[in-house]
C-alpha atoms as a PDB file:
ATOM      1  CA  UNK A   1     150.022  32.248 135.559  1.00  0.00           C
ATOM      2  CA  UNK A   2     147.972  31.130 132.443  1.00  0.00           C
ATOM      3  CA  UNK A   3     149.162  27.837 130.513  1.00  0.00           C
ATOM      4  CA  UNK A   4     150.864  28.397 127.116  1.00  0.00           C
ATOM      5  CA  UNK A   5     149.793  26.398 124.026  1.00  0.00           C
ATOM      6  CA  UNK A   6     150.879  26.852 120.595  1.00  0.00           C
ATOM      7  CA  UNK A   7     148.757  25.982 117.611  1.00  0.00           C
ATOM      8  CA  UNK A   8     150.195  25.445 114.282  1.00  0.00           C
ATOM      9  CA  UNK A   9     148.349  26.510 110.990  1.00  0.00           C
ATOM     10  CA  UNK A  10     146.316  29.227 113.322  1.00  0.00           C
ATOM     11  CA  UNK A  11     145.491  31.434 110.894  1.00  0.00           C
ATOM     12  CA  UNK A  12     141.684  30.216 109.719  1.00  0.00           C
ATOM     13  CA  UNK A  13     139.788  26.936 109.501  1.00  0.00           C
ATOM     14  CA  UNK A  14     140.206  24.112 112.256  1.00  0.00           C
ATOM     15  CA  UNK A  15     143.483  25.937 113.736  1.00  0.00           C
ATOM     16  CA  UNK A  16     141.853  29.638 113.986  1.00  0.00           C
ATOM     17  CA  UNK A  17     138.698  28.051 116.025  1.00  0.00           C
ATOM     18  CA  UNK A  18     141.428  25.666 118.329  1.00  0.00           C
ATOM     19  CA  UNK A  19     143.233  28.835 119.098  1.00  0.00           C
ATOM     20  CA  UNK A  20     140.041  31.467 119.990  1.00  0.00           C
ATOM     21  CA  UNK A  21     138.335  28.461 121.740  1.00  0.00           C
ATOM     22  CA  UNK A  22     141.700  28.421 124.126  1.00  0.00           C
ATOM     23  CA  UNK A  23     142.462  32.476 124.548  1.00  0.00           C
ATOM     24  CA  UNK A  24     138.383  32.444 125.627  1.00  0.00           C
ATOM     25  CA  UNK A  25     139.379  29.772 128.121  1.00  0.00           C
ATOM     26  CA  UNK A  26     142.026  31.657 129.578  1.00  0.00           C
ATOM     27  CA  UNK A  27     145.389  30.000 127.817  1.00  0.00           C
ATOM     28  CA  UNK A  28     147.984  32.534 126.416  1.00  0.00           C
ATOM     29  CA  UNK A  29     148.191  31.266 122.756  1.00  0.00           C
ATOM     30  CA  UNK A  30     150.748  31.353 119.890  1.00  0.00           C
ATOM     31  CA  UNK A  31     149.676  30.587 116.635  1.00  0.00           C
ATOM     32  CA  UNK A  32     151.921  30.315 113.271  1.00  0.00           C
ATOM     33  CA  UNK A  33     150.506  30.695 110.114  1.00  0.00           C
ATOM     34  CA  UNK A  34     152.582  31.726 106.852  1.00  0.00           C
ATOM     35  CA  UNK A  35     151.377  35.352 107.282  1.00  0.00           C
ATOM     36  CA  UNK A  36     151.795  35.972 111.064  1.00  0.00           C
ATOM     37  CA  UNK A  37     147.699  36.140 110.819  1.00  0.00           C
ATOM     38  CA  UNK A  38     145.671  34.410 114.049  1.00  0.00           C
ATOM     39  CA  UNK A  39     142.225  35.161 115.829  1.00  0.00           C
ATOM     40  CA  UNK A  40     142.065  38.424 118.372  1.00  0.00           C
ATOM     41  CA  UNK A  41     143.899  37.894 121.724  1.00  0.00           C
ATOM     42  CA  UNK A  42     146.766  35.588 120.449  1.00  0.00           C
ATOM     43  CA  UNK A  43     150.148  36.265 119.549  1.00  0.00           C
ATOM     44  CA  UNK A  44     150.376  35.588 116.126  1.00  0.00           C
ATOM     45  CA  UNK A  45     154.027  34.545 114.983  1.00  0.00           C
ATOM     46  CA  UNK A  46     155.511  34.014 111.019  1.00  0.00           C
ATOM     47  CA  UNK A  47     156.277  30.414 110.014  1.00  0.00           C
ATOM     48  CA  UNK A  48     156.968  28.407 107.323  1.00  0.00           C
ATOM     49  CA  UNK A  49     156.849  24.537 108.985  1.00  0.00           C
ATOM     50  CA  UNK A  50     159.115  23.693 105.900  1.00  0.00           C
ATOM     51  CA  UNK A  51     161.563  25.622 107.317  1.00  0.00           C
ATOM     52  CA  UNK A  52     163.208  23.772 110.648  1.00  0.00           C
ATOM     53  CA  UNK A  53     164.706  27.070 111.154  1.00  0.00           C
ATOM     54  CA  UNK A  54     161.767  28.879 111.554  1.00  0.00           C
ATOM     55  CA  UNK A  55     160.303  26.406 113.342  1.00  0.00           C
ATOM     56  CA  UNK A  56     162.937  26.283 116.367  1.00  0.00           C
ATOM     57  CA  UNK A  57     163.003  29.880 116.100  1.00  0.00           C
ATOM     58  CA  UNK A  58     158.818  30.034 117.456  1.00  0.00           C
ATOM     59  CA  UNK A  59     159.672  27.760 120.182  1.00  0.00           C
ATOM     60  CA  UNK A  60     162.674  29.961 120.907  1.00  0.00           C
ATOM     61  CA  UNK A  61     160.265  32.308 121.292  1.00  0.00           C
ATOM     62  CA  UNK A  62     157.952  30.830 123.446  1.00  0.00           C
ATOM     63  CA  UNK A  63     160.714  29.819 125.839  1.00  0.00           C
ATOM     64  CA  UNK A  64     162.043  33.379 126.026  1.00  0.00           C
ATOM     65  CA  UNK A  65     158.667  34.907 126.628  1.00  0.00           C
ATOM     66  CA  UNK A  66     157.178  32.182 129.029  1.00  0.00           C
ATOM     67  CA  UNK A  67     159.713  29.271 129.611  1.00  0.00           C
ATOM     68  CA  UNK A  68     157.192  26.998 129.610  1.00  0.00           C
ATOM     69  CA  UNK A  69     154.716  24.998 126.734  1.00  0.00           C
ATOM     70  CA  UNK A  70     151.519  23.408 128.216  1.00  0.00           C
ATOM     71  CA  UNK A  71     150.011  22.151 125.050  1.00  0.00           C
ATOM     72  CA  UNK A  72     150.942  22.072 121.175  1.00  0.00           C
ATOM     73  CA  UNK A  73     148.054  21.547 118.711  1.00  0.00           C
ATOM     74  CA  UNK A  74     149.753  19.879 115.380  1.00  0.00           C
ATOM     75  CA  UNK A  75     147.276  21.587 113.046  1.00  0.00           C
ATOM     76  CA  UNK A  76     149.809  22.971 110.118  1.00  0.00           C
ATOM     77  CA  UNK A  77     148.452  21.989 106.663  1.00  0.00           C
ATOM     78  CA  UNK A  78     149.275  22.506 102.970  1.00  0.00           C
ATOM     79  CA  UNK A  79     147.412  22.203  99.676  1.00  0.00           C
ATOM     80  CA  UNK A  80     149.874  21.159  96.848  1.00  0.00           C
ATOM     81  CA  UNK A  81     150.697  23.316  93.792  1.00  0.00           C
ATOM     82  CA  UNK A  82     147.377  23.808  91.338  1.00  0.00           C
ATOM     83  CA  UNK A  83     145.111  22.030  93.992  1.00  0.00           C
ATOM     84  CA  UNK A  84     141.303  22.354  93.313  1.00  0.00           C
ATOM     85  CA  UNK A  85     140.020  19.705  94.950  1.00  0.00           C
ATOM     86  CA  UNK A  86     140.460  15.598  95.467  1.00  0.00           C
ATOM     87  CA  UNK A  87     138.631  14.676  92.259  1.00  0.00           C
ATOM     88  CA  UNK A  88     141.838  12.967  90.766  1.00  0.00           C
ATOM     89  CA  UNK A  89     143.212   9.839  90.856  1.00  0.00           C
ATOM     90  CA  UNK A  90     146.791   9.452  92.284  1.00  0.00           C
ATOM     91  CA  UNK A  91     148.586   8.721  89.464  1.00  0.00           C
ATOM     92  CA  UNK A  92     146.588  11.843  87.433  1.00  0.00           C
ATOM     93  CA  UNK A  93     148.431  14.005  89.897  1.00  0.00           C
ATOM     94  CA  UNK A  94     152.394  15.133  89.976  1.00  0.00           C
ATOM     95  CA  UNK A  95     154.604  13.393  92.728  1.00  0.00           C
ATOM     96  CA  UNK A  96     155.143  16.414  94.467  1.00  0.00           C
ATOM     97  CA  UNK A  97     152.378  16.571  96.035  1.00  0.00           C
ATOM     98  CA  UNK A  98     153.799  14.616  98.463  1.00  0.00           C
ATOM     99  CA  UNK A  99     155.906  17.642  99.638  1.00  0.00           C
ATOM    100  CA  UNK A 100     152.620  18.911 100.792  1.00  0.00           C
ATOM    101  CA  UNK A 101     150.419  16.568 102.238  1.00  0.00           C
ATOM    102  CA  UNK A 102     153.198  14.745 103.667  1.00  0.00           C
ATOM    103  CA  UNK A 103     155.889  17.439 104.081  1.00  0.00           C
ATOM    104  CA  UNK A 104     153.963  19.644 106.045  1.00  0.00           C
ATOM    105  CA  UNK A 105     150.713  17.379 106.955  1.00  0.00           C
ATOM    106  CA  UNK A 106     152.933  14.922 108.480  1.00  0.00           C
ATOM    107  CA  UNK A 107     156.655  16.121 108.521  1.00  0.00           C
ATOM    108  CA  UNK A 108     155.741  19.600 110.221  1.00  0.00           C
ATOM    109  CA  UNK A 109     154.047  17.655 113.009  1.00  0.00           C
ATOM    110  CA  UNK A 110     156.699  15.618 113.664  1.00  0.00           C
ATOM    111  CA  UNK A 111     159.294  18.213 113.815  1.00  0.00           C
ATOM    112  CA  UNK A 112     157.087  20.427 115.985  1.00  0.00           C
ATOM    113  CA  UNK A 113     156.361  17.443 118.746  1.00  0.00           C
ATOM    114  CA  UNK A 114     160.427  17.089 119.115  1.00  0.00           C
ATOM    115  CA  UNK A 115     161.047  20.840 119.806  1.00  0.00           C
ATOM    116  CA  UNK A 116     157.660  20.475 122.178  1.00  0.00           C
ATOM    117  CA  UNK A 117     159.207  17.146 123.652  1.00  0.00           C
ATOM    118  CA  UNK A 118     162.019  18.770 124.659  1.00  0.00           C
ATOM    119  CA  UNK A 119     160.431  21.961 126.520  1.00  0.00           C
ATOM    120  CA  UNK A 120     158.064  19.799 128.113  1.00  0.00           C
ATOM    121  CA  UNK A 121     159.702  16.618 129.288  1.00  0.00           C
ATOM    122  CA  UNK A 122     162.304  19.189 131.092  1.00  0.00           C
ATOM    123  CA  UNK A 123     159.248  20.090 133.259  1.00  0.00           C
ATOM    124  CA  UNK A 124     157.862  16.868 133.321  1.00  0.00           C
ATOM    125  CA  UNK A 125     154.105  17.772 132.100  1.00  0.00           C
ATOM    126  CA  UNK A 126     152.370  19.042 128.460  1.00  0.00           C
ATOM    127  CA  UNK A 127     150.249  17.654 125.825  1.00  0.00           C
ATOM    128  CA  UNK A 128     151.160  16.908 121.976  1.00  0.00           C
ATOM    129  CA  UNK A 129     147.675  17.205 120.455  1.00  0.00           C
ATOM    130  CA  UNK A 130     148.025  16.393 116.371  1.00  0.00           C
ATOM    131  CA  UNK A 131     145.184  16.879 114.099  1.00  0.00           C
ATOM    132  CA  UNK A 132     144.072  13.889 112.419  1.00  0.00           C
ATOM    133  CA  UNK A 133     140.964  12.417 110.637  1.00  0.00           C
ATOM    134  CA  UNK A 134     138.625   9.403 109.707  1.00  0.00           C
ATOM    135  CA  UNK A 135     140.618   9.483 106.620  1.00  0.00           C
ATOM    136  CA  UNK A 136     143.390   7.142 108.912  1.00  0.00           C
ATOM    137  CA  UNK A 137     140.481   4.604 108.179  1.00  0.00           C
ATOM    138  CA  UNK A 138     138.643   4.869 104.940  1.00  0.00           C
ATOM    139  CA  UNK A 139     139.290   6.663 101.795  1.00  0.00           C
ATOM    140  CA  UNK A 140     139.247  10.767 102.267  1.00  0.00           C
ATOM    141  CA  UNK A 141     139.950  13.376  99.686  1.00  0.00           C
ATOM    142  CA  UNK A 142     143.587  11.649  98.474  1.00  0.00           C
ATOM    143  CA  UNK A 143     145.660   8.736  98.490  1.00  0.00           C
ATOM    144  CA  UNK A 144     148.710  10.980 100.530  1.00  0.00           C
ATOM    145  CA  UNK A 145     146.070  12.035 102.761  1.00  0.00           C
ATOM    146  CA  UNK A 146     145.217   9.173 104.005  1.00  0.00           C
ATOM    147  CA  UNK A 147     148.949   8.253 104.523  1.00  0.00           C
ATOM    148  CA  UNK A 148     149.664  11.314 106.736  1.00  0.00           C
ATOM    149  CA  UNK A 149     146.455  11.224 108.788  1.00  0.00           C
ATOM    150  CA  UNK A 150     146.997   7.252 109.290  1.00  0.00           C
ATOM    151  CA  UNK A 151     150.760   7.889 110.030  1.00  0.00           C
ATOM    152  CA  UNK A 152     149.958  11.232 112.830  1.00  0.00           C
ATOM    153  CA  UNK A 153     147.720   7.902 114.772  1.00  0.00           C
ATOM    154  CA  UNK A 154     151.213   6.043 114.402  1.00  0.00           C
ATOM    155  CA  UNK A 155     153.333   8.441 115.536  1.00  0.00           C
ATOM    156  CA  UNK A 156     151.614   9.557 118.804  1.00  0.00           C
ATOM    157  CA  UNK A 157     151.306   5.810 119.738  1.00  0.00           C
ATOM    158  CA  UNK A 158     154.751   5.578 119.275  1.00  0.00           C
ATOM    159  CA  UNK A 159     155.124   9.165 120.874  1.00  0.00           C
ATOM    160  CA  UNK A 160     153.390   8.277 123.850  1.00  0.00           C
ATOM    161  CA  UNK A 161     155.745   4.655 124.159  1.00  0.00           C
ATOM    162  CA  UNK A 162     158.304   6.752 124.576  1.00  0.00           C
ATOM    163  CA  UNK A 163     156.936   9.607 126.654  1.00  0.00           C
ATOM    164  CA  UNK A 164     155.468   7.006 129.375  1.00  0.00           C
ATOM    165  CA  UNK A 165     156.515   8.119 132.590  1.00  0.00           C
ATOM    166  CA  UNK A 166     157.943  11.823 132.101  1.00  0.00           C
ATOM    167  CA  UNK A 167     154.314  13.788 132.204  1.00  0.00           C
ATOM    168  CA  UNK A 168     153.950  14.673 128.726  1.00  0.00           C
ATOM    169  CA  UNK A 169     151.063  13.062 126.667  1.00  0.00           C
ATOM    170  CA  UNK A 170     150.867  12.768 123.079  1.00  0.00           C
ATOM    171  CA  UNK A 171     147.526  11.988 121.113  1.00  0.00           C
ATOM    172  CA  UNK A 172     146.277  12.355 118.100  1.00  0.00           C
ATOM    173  CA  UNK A 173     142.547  13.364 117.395  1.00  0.00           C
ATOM    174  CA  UNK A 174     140.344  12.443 114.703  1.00  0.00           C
ATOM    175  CA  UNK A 175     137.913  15.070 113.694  1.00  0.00           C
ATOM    176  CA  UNK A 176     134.783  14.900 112.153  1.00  0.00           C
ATOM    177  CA  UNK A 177     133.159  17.059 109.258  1.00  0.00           C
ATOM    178  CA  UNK A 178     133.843  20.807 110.450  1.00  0.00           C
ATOM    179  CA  UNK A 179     131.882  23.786 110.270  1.00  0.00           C
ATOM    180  CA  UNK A 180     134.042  26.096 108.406  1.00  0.00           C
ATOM    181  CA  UNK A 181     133.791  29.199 106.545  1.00  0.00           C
ATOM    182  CA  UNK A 182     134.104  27.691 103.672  1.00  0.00           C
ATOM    183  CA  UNK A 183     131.915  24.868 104.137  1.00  0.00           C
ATOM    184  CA  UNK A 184     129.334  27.015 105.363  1.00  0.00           C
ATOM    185  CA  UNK A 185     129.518  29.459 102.619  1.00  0.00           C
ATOM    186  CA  UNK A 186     128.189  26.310 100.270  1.00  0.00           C
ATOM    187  CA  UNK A 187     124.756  26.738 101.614  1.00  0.00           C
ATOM    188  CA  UNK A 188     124.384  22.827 101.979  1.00  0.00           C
ATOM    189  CA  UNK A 189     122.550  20.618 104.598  1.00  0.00           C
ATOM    190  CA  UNK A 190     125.294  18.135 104.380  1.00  0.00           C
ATOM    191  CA  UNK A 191     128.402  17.321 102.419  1.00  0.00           C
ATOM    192  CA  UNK A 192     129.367  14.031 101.817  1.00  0.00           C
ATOM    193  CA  UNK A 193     126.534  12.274 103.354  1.00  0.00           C
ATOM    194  CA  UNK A 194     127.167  13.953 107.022  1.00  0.00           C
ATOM    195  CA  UNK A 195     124.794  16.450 108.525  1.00  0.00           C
ATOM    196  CA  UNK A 196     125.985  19.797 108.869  1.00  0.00           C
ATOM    197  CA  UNK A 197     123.637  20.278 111.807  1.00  0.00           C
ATOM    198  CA  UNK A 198     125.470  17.848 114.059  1.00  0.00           C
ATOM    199  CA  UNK A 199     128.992  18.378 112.579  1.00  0.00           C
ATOM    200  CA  UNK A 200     131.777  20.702 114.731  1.00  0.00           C
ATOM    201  CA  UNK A 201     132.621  23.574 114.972  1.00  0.00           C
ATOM    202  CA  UNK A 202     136.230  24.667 114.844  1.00  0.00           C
ATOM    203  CA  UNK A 203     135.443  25.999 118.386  1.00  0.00           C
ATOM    204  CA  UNK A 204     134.536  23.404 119.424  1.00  0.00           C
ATOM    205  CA  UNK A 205     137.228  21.041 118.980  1.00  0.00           C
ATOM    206  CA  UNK A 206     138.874  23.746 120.836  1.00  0.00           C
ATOM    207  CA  UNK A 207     137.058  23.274 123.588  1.00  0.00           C
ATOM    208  CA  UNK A 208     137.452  19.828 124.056  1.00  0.00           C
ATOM    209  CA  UNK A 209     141.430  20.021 123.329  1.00  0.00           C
ATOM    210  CA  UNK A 210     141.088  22.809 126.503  1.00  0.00           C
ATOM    211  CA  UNK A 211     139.201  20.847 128.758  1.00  0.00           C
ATOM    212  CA  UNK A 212     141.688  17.006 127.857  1.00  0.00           C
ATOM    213  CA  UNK A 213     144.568  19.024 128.897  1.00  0.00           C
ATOM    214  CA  UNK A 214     143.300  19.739 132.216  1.00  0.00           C
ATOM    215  CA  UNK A 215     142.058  16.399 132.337  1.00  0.00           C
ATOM    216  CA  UNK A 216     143.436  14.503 135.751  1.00  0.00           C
ATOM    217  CA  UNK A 217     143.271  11.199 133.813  1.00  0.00           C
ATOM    218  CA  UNK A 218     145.445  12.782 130.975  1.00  0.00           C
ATOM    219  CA  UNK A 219     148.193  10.047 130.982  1.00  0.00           C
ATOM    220  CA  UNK A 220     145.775   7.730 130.948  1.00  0.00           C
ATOM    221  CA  UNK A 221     144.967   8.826 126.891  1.00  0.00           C
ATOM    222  CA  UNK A 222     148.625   8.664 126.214  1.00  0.00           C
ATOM    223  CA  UNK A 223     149.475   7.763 122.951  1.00  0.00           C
ATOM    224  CA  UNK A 224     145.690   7.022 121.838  1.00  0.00           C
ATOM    225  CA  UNK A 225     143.798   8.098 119.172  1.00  0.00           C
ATOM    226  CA  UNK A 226     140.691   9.884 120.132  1.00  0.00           C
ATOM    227  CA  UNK A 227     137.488  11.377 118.901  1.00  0.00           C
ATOM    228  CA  UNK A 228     136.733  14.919 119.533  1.00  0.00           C
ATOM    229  CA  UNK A 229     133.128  14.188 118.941  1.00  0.00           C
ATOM    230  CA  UNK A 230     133.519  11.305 121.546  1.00  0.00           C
ATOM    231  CA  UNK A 231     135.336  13.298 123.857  1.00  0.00           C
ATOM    232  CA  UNK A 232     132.971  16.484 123.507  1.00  0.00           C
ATOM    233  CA  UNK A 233     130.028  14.323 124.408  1.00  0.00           C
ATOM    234  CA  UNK A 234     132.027  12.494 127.898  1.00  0.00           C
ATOM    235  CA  UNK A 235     132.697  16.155 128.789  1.00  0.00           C
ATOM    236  CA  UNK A 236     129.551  17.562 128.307  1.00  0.00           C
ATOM    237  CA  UNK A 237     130.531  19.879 125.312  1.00  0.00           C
ATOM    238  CA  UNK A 238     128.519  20.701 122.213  1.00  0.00           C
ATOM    239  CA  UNK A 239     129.014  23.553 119.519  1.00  0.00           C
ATOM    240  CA  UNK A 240     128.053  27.105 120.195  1.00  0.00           C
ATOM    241  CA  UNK A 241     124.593  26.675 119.270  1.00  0.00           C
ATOM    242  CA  UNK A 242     124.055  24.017 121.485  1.00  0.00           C
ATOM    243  CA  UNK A 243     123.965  21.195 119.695  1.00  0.00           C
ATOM    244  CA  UNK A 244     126.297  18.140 119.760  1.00  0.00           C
ATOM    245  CA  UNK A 245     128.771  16.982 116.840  1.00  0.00           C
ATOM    246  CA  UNK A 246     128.240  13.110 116.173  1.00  0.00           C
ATOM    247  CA  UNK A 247     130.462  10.691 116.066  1.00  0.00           C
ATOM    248  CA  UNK A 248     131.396   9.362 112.579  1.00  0.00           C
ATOM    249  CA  UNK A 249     132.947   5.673 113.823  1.00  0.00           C
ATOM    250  CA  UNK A 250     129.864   4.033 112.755  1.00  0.00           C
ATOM    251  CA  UNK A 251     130.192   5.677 109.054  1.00  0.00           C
ATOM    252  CA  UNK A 252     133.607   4.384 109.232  1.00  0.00           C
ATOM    253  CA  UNK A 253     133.687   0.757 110.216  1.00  0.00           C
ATOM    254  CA  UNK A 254     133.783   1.073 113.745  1.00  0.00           C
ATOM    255  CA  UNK A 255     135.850  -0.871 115.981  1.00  0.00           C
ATOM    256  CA  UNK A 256     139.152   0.421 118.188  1.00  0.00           C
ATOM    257  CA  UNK A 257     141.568   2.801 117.058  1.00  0.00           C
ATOM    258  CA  UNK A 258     144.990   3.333 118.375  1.00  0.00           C
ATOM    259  CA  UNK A 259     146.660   1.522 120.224  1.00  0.00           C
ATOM    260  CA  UNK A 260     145.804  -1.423 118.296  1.00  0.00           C
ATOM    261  CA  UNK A 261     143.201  -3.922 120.250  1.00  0.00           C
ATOM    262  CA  UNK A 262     145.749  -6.704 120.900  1.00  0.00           C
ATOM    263  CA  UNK A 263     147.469  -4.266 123.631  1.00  0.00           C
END
């Protein structure tokens, strides 16, 4: 029997490469997106992660049709209202932004995890994967950014404090610049001083969230924050066209991440 993972926000960027990197690995994959949209060979279910309803109704779903959750990749993200880019200043934008970048960039995740939490502690293995950035350390796109990408590194060290000893690991990844679409459709060598040569592909931070989960020294990562450019490299994984993301610690200060040195 294949392992099940479900991938939140599957329906293009980061999340649509996570999900067709892990159906080409051999995992039977669920992806939400607002539109019931996801890449060929997944099941592609209807969310809204503002709605807790709808949220314990997709893992209702997954239990019926499999009874069991390997892996769940936190991925679900929101624009606010009007968005057209991270030019302004904080207080130049309305409040409610917040109900975006934090009530689904952060808020979704969390809600996911516990309905994850509870399928796989019961069988005493999974991973709780959440999508985070080098915006947890300097300045990216917005100040609620930042919060909710700092605060996902928070909550799977806390996460994994509490999930020590039942199987289940939680983590939270920081990506680097991404090869999407989008980006790519910009015809640019590099965007914001970072190469697009050696940035990632969506695949392959797919890859590397594939190959951690079947990882015998899993528990070992437990409630860390990790690089998937890092990781790609100790696993011997570069992007489709051979070439291998780099790492932007350097760029951003260096030093540990989570959990914090003193431990």
């Amino acid at each position: 029997m294949s392992s099940t993972a479900l991938v939140t926000g599957g329906s293009r960027g980061v999340g649509h490469g996570v999900a067709t990197a892990l159906v080409s690995a051999g995992w039977t994959v669920y992806v939400t997106s607002r539109h019931g949209t996801g890449p060929d060979g997944a099941i592609a279910l209807v969310c809204d992660h503002t709605d807790d309803e709808a949220v314990a109704d997709v893992f209702t779903q997954i239990e019926r049709d499999t009874d069991s959750l390997d892996l769940l990749v936190n991925n679900a993200w929101a624009a606010p209202r009007g968005f057209g880019g991270f030019a302004d200043k904080f207080w130049e934008r309305p409040v409610d932004d917040w109900d975006s970048l934090v009530g689904v960039g952060l808020r979704a995740h969390y809600v996911a995890s516990v309905h994850a939490a509870q399928m796989m502690v019961d069988r005493g293995s999974g991973l709780i994967a959440s999508i985070s950035s080098f915006g947890s350390r300097g300045h990216l796109h917005s100040v609620l950014y930042g919060m909710s990408k700092a605060a996902l590194d928070k909550m799977a060290f806390d996460m994994g404090h509490e999930l020590a000893g039942t199987g289940v690991t939680a983590v939270s990844l920081w990506l680097g610049l991404i090869r999407t679409e989008l980006l790519l459709s910009l015809g640019v060598d590099e965007f914001a001083g970072f190469s697009l040569h050696r940035a990632e592909d969506p695949e392959f931070v797919g890859r590397v969230i594939a190959t951690l989960a079947d990882d015998p020294r899993l528990d070992e990562f437990n409630g860390h924050t990790l690089i998937t450019a890092e990781l790609g490299a100790g696993y011997g994984l570069a992007n489709s066209d051979g070439t291998p993301p780099e790492s932007h610690r350097t760029a951003f200060g260096g030093g540990p991440l989570f959990p914090p040195a003193a431990l």
